[in-house]
PDB file of N, CA and C in Angstrom:
ATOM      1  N   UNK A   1       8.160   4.382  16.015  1.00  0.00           N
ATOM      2  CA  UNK A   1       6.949   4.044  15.278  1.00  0.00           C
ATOM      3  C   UNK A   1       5.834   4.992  15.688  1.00  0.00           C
ATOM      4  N   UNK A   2       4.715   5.339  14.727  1.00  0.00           N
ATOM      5  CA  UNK A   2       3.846   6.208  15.138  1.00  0.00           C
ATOM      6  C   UNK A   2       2.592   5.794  15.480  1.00  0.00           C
ATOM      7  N   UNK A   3       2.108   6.412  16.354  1.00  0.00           N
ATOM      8  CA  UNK A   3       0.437   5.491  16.415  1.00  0.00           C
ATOM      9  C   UNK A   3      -0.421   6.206  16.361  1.00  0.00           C
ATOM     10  N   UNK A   4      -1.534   5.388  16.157  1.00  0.00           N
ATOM     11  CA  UNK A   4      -2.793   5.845  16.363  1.00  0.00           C
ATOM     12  C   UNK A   4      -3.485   6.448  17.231  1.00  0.00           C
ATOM     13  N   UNK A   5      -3.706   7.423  17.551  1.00  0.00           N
ATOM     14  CA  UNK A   5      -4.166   7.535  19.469  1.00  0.00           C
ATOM     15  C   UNK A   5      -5.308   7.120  19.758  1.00  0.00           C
ATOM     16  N   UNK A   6      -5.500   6.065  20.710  1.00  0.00           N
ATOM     17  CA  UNK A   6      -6.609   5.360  21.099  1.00  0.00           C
ATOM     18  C   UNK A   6      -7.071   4.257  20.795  1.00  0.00           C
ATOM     19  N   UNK A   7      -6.216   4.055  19.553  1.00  0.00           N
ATOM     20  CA  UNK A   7      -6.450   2.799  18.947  1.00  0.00           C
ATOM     21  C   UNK A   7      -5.456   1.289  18.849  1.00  0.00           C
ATOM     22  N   UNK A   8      -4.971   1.787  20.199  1.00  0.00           N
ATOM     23  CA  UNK A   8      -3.957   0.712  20.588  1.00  0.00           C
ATOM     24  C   UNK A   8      -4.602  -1.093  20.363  1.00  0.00           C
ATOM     25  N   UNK A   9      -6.019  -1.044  20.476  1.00  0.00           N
ATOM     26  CA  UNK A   9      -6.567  -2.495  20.626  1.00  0.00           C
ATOM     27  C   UNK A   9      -6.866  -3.192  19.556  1.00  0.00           C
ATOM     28  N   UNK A  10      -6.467  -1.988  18.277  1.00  0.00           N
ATOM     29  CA  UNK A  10      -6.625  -2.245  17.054  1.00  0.00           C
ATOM     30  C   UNK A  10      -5.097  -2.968  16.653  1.00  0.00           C
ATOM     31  N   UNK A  11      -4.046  -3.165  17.378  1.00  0.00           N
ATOM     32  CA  UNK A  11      -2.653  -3.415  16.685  1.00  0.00           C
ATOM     33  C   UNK A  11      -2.672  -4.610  16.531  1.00  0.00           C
ATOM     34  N   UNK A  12      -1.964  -4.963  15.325  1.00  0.00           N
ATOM     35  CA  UNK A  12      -1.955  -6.711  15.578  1.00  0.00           C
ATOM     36  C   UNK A  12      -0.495  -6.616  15.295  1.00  0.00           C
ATOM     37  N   UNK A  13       0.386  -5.819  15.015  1.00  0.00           N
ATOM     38  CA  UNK A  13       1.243  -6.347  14.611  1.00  0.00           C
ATOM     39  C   UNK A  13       2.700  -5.303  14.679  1.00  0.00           C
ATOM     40  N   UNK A  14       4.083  -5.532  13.781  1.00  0.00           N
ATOM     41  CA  UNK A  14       4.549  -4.513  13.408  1.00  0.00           C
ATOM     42  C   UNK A  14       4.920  -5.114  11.666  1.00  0.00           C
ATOM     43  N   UNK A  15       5.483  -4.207  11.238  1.00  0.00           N
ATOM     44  CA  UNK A  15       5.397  -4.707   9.325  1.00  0.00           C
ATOM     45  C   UNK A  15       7.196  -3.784   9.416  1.00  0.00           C
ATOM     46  N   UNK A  16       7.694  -4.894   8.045  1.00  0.00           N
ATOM     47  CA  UNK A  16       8.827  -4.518   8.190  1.00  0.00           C
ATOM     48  C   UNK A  16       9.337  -4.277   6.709  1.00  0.00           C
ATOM     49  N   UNK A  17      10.079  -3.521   6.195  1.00  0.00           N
ATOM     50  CA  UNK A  17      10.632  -3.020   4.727  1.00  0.00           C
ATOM     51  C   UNK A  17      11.965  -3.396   4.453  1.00  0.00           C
ATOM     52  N   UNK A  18      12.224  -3.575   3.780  1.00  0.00           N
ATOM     53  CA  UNK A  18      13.967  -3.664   3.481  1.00  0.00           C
ATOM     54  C   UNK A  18      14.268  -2.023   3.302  1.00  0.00           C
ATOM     55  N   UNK A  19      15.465  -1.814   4.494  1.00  0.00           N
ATOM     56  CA  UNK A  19      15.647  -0.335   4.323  1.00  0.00           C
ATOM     57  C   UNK A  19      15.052   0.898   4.984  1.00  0.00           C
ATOM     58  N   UNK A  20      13.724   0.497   5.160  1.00  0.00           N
ATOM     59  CA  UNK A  20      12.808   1.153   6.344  1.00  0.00           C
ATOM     60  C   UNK A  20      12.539   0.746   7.526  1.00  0.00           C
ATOM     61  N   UNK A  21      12.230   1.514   8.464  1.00  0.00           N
ATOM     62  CA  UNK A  21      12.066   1.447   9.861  1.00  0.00           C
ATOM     63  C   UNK A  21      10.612   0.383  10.160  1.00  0.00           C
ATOM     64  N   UNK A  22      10.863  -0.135  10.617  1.00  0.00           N
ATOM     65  CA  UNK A  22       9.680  -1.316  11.226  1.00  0.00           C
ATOM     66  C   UNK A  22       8.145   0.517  11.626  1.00  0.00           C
ATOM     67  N   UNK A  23       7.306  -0.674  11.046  1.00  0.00           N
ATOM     68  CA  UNK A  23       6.183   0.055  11.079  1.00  0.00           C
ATOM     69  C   UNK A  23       5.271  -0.750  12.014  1.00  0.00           C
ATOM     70  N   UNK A  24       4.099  -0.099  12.919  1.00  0.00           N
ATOM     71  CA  UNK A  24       2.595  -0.440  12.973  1.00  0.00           C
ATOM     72  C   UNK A  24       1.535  -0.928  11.513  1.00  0.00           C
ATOM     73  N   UNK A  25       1.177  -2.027  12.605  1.00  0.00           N
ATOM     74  CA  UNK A  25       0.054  -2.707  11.649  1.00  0.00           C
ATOM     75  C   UNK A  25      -1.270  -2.837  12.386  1.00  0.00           C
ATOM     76  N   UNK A  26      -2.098  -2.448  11.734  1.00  0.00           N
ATOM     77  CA  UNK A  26      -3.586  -2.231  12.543  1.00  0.00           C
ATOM     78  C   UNK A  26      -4.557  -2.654  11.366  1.00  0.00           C
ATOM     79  N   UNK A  27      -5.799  -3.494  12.573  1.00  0.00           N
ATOM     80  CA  UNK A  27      -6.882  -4.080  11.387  1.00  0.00           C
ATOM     81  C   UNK A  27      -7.737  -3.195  11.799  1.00  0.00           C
ATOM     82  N   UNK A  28      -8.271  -2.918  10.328  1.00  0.00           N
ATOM     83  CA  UNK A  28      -9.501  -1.877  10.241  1.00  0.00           C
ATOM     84  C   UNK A  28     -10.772  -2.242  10.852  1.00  0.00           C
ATOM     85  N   UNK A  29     -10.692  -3.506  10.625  1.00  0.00           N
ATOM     86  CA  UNK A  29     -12.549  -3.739  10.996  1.00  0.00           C
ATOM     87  C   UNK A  29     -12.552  -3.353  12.498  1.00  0.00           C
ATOM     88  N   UNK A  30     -11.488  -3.909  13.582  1.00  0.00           N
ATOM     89  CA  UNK A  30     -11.109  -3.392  14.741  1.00  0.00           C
ATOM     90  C   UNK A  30     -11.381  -1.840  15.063  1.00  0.00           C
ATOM     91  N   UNK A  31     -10.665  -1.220  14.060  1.00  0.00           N
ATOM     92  CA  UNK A  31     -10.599   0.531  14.280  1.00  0.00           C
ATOM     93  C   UNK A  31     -12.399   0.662  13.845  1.00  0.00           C
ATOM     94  N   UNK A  32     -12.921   0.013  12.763  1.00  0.00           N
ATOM     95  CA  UNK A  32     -13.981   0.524  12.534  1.00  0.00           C
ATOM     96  C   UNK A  32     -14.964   0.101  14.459  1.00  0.00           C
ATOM     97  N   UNK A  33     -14.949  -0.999  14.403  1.00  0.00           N
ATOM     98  CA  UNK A  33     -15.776  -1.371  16.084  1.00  0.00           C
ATOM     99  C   UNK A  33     -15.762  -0.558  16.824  1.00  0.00           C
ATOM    100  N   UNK A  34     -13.978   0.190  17.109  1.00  0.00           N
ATOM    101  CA  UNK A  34     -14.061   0.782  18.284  1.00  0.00           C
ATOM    102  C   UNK A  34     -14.059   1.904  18.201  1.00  0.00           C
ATOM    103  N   UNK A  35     -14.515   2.806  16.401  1.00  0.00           N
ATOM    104  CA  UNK A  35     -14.922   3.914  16.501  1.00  0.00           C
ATOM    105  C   UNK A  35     -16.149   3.995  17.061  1.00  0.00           C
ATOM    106  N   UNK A  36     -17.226   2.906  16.250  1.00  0.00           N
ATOM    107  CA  UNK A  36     -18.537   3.327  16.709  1.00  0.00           C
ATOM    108  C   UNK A  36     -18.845   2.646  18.227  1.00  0.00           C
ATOM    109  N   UNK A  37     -17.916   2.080  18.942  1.00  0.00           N
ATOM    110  CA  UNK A  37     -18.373   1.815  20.340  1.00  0.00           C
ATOM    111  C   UNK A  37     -18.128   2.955  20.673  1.00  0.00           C
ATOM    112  N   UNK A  38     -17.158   3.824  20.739  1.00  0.00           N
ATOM    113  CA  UNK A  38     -16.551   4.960  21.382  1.00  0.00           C
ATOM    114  C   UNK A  38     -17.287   5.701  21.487  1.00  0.00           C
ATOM    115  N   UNK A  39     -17.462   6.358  20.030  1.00  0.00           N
ATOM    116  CA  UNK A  39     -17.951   7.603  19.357  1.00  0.00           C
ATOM    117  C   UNK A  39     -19.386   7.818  19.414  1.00  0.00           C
ATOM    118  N   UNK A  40     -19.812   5.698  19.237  1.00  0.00           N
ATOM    119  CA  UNK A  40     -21.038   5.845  18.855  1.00  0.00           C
ATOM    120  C   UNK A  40     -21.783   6.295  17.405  1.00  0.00           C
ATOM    121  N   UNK A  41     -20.546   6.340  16.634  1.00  0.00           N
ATOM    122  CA  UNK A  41     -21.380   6.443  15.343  1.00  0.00           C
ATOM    123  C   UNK A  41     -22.494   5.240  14.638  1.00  0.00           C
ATOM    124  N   UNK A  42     -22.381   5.203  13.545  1.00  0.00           N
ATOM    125  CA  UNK A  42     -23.308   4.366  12.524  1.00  0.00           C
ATOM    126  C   UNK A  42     -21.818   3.880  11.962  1.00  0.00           C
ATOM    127  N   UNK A  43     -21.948   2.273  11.198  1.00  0.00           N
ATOM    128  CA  UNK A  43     -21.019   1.875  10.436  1.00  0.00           C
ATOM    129  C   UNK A  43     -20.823   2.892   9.458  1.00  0.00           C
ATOM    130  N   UNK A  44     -21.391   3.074   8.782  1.00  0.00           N
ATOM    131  CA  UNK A  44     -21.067   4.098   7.801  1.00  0.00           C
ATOM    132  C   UNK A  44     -20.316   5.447   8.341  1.00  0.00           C
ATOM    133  N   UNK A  45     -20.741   6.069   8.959  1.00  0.00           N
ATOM    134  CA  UNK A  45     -20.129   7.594   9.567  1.00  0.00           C
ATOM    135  C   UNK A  45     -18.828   6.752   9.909  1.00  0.00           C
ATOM    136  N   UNK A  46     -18.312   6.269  10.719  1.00  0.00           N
ATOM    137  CA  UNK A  46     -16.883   5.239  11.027  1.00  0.00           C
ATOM    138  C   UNK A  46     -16.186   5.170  10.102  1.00  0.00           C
ATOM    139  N   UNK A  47     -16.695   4.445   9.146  1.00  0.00           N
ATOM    140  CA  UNK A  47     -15.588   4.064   7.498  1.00  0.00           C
ATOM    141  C   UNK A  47     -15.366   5.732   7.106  1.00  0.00           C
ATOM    142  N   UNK A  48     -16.748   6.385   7.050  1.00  0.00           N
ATOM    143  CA  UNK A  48     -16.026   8.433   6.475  1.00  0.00           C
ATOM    144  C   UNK A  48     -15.265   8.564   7.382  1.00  0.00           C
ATOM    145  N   UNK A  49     -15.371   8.349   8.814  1.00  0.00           N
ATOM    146  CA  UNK A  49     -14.109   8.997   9.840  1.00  0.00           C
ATOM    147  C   UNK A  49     -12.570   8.652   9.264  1.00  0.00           C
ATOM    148  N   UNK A  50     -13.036   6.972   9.305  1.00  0.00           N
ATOM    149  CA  UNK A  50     -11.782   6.190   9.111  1.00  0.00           C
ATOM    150  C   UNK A  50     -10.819   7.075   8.165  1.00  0.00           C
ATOM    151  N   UNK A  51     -11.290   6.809   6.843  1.00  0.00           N
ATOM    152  CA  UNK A  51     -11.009   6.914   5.695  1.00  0.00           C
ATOM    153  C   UNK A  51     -10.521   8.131   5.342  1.00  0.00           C
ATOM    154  N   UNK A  52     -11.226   9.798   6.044  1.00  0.00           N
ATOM    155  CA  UNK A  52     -10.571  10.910   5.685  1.00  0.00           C
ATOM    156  C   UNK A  52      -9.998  10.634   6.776  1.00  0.00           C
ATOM    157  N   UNK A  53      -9.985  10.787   8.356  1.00  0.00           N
ATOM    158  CA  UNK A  53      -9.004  11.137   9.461  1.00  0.00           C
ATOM    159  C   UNK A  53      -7.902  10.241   9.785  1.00  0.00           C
ATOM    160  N   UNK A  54      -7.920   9.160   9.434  1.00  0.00           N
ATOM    161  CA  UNK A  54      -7.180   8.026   9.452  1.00  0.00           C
ATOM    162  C   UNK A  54      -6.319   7.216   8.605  1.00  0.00           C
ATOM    163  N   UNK A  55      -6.925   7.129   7.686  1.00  0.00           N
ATOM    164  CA  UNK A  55      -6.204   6.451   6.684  1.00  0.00           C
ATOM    165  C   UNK A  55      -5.781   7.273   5.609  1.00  0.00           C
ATOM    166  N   UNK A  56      -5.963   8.288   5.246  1.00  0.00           N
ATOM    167  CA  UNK A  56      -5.563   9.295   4.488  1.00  0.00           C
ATOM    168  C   UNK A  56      -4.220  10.198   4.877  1.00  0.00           C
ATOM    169  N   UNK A  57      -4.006   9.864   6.105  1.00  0.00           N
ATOM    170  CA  UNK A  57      -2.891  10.712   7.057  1.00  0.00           C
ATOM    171  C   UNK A  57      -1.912   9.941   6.386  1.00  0.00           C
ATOM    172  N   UNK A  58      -0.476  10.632   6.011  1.00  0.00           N
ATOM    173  CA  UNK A  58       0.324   9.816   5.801  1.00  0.00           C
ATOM    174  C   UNK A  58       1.812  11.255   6.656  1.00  0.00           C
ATOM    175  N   UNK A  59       2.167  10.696   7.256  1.00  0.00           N
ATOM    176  CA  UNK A  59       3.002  10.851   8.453  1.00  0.00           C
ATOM    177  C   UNK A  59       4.648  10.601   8.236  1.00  0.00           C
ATOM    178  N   UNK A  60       4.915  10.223   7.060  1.00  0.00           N
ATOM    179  CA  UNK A  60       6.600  10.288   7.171  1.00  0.00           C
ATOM    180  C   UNK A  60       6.225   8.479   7.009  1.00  0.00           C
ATOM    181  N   UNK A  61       7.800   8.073   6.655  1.00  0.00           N
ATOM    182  CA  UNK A  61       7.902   6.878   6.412  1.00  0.00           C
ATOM    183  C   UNK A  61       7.631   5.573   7.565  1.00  0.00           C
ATOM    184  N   UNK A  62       7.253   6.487   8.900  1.00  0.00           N
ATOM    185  CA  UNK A  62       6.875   5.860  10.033  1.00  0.00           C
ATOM    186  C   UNK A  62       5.313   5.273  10.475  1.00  0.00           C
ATOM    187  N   UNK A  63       4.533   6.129   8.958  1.00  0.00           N
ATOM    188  CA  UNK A  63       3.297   5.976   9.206  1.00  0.00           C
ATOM    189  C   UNK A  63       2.586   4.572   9.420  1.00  0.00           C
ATOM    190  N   UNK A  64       1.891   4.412   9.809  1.00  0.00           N
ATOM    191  CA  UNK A  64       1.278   2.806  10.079  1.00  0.00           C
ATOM    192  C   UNK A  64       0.490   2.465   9.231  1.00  0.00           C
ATOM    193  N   UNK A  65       0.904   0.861   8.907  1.00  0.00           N
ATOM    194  CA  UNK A  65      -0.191   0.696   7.552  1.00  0.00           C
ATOM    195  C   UNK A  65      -1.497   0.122   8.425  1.00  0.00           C
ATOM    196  N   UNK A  66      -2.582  -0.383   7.236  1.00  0.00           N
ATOM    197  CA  UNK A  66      -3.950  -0.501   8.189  1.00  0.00           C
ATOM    198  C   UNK A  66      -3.840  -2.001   6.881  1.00  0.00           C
ATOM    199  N   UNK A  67      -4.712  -3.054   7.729  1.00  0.00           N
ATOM    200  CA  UNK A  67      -4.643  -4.511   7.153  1.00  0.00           C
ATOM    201  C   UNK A  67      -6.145  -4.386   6.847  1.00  0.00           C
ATOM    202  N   UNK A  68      -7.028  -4.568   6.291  1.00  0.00           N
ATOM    203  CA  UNK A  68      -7.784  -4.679   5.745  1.00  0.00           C
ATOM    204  C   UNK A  68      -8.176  -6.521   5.454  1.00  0.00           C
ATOM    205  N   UNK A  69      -8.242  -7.303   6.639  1.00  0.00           N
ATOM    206  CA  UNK A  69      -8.857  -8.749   6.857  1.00  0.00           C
ATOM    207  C   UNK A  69      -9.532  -8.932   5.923  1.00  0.00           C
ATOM    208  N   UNK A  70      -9.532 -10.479   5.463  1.00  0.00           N
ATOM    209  CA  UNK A  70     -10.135 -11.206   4.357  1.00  0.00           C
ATOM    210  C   UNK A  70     -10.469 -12.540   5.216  1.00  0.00           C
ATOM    211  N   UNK A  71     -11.856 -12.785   4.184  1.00  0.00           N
ATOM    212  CA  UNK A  71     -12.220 -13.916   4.653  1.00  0.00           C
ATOM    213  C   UNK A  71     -11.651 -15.132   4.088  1.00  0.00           C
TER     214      UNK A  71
END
């Protein structure tokens, strides 16, 4: 499985396919927190990080999906 680097505190899970290899599952609002604790950005600059460096990566069928929490 592939990860995220650094963003281990973001995992909640693993996700599984018929046929495919068990994947990583990570909640965003998590990745968004512990960009801007880290980094120190603004919410906003975080979601642009997220969104081009992160979630746009797609890595082979190993890639990790991102959960996107509902209220």
């Amino acid at each position: 499985m592939l990860k995220v680097d650094g963003f281990d505190e973001a995992i909640i899970g693993t996700a599984s396919r018929c046929g495919s290899p068990d994947i990583l599952a990570y909640n965003v609002d998590k990745i968004i927190e512990l960009i801007v604790r880290k980094d120190g950005m603004a919410i906003d600059d975080a979601w642009e990080y997220f969104e081009y460096n992160i979630l746009s990566s797609y890595m082979g069928e190993t890639t990790p999906i991102f959960i996107f929490p509902t209220i």
